[in-house]
C-alpha atoms as a PDB file:
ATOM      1  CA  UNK A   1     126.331 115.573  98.837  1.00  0.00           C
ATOM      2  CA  UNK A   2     126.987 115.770 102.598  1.00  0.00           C
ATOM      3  CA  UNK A   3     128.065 114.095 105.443  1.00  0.00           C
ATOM      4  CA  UNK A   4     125.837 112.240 107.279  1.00  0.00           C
ATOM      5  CA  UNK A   5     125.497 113.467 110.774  1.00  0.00           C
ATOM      6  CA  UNK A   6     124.643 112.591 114.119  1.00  0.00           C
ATOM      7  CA  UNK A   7     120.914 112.742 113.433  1.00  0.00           C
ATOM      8  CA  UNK A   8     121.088 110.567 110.334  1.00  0.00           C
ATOM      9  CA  UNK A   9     123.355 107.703 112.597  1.00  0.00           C
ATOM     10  CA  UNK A  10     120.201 107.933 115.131  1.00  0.00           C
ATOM     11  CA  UNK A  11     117.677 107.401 112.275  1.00  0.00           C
ATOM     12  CA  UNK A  12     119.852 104.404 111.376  1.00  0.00           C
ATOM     13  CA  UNK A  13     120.509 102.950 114.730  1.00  0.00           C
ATOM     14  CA  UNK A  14     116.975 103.087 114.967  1.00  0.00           C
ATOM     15  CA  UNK A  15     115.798 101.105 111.968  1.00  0.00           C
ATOM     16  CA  UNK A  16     118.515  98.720 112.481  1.00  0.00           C
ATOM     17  CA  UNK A  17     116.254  98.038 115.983  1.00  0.00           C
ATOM     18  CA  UNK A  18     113.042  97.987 113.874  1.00  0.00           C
ATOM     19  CA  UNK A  19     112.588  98.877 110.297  1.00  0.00           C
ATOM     20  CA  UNK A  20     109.111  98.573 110.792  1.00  0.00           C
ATOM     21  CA  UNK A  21     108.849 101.952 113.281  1.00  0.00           C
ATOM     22  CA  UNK A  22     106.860 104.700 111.843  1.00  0.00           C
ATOM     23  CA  UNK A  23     108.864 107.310 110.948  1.00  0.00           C
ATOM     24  CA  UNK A  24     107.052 109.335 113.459  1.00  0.00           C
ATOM     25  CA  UNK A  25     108.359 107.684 116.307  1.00  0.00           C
ATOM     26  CA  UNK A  26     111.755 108.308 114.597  1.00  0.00           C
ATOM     27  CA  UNK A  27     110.982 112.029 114.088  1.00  0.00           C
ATOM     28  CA  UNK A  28     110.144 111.957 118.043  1.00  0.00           C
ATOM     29  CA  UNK A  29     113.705 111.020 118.634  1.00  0.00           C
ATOM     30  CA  UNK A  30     115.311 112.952 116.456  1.00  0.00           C
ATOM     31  CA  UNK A  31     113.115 115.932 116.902  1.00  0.00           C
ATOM     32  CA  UNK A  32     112.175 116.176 112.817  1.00  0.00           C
ATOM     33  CA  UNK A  33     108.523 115.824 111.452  1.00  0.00           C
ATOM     34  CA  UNK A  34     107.538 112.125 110.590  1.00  0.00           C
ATOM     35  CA  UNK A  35     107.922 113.334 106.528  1.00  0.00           C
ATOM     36  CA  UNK A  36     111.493 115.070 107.313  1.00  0.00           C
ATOM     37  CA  UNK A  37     112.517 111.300 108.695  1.00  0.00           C
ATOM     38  CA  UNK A  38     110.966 110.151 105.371  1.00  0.00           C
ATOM     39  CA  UNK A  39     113.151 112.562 103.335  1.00  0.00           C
ATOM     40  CA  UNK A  40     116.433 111.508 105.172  1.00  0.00           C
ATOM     41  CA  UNK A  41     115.745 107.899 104.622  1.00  0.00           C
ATOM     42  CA  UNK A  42     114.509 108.178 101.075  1.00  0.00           C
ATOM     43  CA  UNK A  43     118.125 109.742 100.747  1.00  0.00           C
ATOM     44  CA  UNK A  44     120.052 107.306 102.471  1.00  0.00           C
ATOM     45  CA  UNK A  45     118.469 104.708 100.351  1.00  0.00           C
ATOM     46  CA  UNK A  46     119.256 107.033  97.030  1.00  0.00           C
ATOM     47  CA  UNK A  47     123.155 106.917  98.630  1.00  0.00           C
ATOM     48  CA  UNK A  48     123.103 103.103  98.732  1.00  0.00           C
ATOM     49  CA  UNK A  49     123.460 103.434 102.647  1.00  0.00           C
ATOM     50  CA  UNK A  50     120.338 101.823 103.092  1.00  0.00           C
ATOM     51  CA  UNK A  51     120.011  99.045 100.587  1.00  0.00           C
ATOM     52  CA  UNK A  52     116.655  97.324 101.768  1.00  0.00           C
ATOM     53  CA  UNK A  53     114.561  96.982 104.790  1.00  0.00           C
ATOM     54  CA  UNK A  54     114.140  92.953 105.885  1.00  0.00           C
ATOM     55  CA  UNK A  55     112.782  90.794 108.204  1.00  0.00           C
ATOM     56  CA  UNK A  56     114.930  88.498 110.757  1.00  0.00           C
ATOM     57  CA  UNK A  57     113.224  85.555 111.766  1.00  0.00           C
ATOM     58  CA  UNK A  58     114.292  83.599 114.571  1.00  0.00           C
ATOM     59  CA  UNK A  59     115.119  80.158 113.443  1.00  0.00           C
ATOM     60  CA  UNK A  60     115.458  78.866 116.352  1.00  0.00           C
ATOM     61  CA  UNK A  61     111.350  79.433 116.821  1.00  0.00           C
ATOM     62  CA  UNK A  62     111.051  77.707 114.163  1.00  0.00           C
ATOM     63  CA  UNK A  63     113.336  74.799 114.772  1.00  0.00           C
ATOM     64  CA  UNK A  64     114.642  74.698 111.847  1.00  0.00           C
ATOM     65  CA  UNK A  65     117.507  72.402 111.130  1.00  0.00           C
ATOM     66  CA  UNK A  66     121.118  71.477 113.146  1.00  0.00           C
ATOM     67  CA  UNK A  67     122.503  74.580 113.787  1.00  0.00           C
ATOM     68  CA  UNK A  68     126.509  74.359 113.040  1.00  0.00           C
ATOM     69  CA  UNK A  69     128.971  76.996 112.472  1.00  0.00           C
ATOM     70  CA  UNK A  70     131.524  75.587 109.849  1.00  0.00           C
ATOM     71  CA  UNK A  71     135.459  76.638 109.433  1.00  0.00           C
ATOM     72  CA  UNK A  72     136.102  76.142 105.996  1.00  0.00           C
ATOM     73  CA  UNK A  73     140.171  75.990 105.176  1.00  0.00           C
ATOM     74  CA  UNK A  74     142.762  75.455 102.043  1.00  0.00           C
ATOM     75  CA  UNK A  75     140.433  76.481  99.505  1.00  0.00           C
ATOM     76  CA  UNK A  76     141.760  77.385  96.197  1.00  0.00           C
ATOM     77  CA  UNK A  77     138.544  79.139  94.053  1.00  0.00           C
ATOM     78  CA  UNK A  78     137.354  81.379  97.386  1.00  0.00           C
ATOM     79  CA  UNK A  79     135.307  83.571  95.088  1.00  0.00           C
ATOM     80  CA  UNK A  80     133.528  80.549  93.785  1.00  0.00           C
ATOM     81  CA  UNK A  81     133.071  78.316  96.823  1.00  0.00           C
ATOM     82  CA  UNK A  82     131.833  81.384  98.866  1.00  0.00           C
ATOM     83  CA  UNK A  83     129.342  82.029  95.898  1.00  0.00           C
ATOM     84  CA  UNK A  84     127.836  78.511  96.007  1.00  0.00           C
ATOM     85  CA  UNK A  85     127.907  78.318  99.880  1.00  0.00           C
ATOM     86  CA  UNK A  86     125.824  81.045 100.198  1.00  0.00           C
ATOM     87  CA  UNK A  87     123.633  79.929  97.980  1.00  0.00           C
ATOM     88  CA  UNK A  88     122.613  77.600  99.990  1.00  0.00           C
ATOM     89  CA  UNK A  89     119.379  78.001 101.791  1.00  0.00           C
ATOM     90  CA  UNK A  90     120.570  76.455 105.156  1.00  0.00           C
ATOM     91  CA  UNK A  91     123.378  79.123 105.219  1.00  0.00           C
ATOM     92  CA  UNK A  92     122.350  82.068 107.407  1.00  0.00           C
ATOM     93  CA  UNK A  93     125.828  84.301 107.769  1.00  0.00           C
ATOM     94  CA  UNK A  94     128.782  83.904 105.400  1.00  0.00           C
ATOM     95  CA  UNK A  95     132.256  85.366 106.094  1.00  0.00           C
ATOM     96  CA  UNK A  96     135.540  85.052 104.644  1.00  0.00           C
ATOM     97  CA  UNK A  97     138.489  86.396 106.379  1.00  0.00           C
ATOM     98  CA  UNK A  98     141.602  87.323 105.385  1.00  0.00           C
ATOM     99  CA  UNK A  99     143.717  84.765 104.964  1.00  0.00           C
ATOM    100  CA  UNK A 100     141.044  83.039 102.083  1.00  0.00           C
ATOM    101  CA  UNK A 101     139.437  81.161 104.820  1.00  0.00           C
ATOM    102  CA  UNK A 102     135.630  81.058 104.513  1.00  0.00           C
ATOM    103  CA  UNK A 103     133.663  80.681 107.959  1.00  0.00           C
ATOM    104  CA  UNK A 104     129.345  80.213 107.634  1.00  0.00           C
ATOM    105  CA  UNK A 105     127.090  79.451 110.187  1.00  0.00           C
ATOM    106  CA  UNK A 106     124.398  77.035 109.011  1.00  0.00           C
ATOM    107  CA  UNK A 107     120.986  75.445 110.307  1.00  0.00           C
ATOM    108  CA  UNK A 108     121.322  71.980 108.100  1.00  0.00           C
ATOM    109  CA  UNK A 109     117.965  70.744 107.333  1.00  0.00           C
ATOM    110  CA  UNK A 110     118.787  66.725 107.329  1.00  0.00           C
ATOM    111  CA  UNK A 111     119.979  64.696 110.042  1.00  0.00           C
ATOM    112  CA  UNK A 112     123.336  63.873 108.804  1.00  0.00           C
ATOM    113  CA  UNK A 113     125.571  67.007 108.617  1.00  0.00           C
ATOM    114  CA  UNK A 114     128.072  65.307 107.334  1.00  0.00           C
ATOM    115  CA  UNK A 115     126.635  64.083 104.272  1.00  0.00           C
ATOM    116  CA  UNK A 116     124.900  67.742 103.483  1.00  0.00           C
ATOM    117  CA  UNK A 117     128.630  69.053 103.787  1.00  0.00           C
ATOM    118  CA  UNK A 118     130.421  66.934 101.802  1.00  0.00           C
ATOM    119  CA  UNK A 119     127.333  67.655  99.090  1.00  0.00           C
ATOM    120  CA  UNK A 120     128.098  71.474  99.160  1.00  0.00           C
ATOM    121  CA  UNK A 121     132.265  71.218  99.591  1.00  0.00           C
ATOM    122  CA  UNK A 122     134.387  70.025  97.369  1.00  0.00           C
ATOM    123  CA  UNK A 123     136.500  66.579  98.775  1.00  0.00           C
ATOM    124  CA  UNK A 124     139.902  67.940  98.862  1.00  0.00           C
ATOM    125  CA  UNK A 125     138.241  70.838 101.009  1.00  0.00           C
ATOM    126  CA  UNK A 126     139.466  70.832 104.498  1.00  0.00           C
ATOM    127  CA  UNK A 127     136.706  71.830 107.386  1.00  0.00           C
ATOM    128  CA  UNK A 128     135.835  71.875 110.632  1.00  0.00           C
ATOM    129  CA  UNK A 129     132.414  71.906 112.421  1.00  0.00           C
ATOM    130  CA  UNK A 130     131.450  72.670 115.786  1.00  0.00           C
ATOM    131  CA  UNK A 131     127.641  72.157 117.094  1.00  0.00           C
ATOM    132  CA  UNK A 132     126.332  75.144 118.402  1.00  0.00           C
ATOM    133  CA  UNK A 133     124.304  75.021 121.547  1.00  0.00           C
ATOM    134  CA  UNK A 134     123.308  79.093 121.140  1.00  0.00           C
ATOM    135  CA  UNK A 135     123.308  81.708 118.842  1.00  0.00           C
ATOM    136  CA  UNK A 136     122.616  85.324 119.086  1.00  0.00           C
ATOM    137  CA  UNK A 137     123.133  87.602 116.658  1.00  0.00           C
ATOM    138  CA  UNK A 138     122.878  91.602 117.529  1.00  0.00           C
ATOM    139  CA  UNK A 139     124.372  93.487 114.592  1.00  0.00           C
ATOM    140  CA  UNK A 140     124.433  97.179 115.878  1.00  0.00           C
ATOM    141  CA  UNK A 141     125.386 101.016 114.581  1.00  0.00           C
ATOM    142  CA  UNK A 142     126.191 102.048 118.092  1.00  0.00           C
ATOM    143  CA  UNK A 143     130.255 102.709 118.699  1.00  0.00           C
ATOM    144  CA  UNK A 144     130.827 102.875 114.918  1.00  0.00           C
ATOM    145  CA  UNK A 145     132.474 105.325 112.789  1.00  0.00           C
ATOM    146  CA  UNK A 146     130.688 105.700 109.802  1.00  0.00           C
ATOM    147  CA  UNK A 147     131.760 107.813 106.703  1.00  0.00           C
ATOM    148  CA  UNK A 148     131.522 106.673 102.895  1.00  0.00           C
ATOM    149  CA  UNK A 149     134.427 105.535 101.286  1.00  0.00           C
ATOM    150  CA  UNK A 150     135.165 107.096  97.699  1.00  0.00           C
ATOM    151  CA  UNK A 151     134.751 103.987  95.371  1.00  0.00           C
ATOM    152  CA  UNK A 152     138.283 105.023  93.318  1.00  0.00           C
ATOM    153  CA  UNK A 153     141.035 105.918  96.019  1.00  0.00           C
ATOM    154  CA  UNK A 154     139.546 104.781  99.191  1.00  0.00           C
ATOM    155  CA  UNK A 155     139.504 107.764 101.169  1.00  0.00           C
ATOM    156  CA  UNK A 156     137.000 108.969 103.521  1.00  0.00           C
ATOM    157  CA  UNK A 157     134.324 111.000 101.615  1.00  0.00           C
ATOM    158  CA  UNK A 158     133.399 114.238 103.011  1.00  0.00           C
ATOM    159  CA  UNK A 159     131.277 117.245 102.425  1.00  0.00           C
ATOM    160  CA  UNK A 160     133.174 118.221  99.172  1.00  0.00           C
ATOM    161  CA  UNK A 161     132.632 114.918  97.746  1.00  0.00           C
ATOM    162  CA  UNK A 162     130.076 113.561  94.953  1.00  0.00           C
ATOM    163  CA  UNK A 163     127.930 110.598  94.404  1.00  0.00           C
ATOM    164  CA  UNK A 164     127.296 109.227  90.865  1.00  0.00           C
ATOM    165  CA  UNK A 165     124.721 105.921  89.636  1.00  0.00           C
ATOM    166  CA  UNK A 166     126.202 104.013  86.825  1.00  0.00           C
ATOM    167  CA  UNK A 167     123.582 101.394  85.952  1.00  0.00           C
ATOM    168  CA  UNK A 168     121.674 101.610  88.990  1.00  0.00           C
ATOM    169  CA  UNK A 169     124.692 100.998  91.362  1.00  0.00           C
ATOM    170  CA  UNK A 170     125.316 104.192  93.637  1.00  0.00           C
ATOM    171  CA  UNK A 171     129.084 105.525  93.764  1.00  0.00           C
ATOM    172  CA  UNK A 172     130.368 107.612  95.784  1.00  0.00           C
ATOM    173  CA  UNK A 173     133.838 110.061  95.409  1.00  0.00           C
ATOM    174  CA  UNK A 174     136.465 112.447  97.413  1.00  0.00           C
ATOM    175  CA  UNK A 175     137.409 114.655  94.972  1.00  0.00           C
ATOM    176  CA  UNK A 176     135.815 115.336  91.206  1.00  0.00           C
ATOM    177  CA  UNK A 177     139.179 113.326  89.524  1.00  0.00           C
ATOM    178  CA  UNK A 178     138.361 110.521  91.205  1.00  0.00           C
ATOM    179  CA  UNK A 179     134.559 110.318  89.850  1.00  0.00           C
ATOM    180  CA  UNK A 180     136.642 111.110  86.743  1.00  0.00           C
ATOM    181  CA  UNK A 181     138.765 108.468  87.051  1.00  0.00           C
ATOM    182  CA  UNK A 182     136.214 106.255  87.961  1.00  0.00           C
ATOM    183  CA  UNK A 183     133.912 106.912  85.136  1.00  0.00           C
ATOM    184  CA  UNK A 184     136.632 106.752  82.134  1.00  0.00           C
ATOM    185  CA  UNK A 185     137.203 103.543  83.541  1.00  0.00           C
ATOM    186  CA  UNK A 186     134.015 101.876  83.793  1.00  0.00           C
ATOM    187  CA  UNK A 187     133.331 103.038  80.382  1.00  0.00           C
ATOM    188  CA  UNK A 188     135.953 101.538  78.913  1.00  0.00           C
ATOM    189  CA  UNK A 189     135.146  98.299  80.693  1.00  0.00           C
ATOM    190  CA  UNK A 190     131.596  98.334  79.565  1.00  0.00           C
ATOM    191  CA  UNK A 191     133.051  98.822  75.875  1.00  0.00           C
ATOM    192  CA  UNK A 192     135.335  96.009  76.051  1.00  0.00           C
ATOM    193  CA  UNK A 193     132.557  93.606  77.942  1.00  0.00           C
END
């Protein structure tokens, strides 16, 4: 495996603006054939960097629902609340921060937001809501830092690292001991499970 470099950021920056531009048009950018783009991609997708190509629909086009962004606090089960919140269809972005807090931004298809939030939280659940006039969201590649993170230790993964796929998920390592490590591991969890 090896680090991705300044060409493969570009060919991300640029799907991230359009996953729909031909890979020609990439290759014009990057100065690489349309099927050399193809090849990079294919193997950013086999490295789980790229885990699916979507669409993002403008809701507000659509006018859809009462947008609201929601601040949800004193939660004991975060895991489980954040797991049925974003199953909800109304919820559009879903964020939990640090302190257990759980934060979504919502377009709430009825006319009485209360009632739809007091269906999806729990009653001893403590929340705020604030009406939002605008939203824009612009999710972007440029300015960041990007290196893989080895799935055991945490450290930044470089050229000498490895990648692994244990049932389909895509790992990736430093150092050999740590793919070791990581592997013993999962085995023995799959054996107990």
């Amino acid at each position: 495996m090896r680090e991705l470099d300044e060409t493969d950021m570009t060919i991300l920056t640029l799907l991230g603006e359009n996953a729909r531009r031909p890979f020609s048009d990439i290759g014009d950018v990057v100065d690489l054939s349309g099927p050399a783009v193809s090849d990079r991609v294919t193997r950013l997708e086999e490295a789980g960097i790229i885990n699916r190509f979507t669409v993002d629909v403008d809701r507000s086009q659509l006018h859809a629902g009462i947008p609201v962004f929601v601040q949800v606090a004193g939660v004991d089960d975060v895991d489980g609340l954040k797991d049925r919140i974003g199953d909800a269809d109304a919820v559009e972005h879903l964020f939990v921060t640090a302190d257990g807090g759980i934060w979504f931004y919502a377009r709430a298809q009825v006319q009485n937001v209360r009632r739809w939030l007091d269906g999806l939280l729990d009653d001893d659940v403590e929340y705020t809501v604030t009406l939002m006039d605008d939203v824009e969201w612009r999710p972007s590649l440029d300015g960041t830092e990007f290196a893989l993170t080895c799935a055991e230790c945490n450290n930044t993964v470089d050229s000498e690292g490895r990648s692994a796929r244990l049932d389909g998920q895509v790992y990736h390592f430093c150092c050999p001991s740590c793919q070791s490590r990581f592997e013993e591991r999962y085995e023995r969890l799959e054996e107990g499970a």
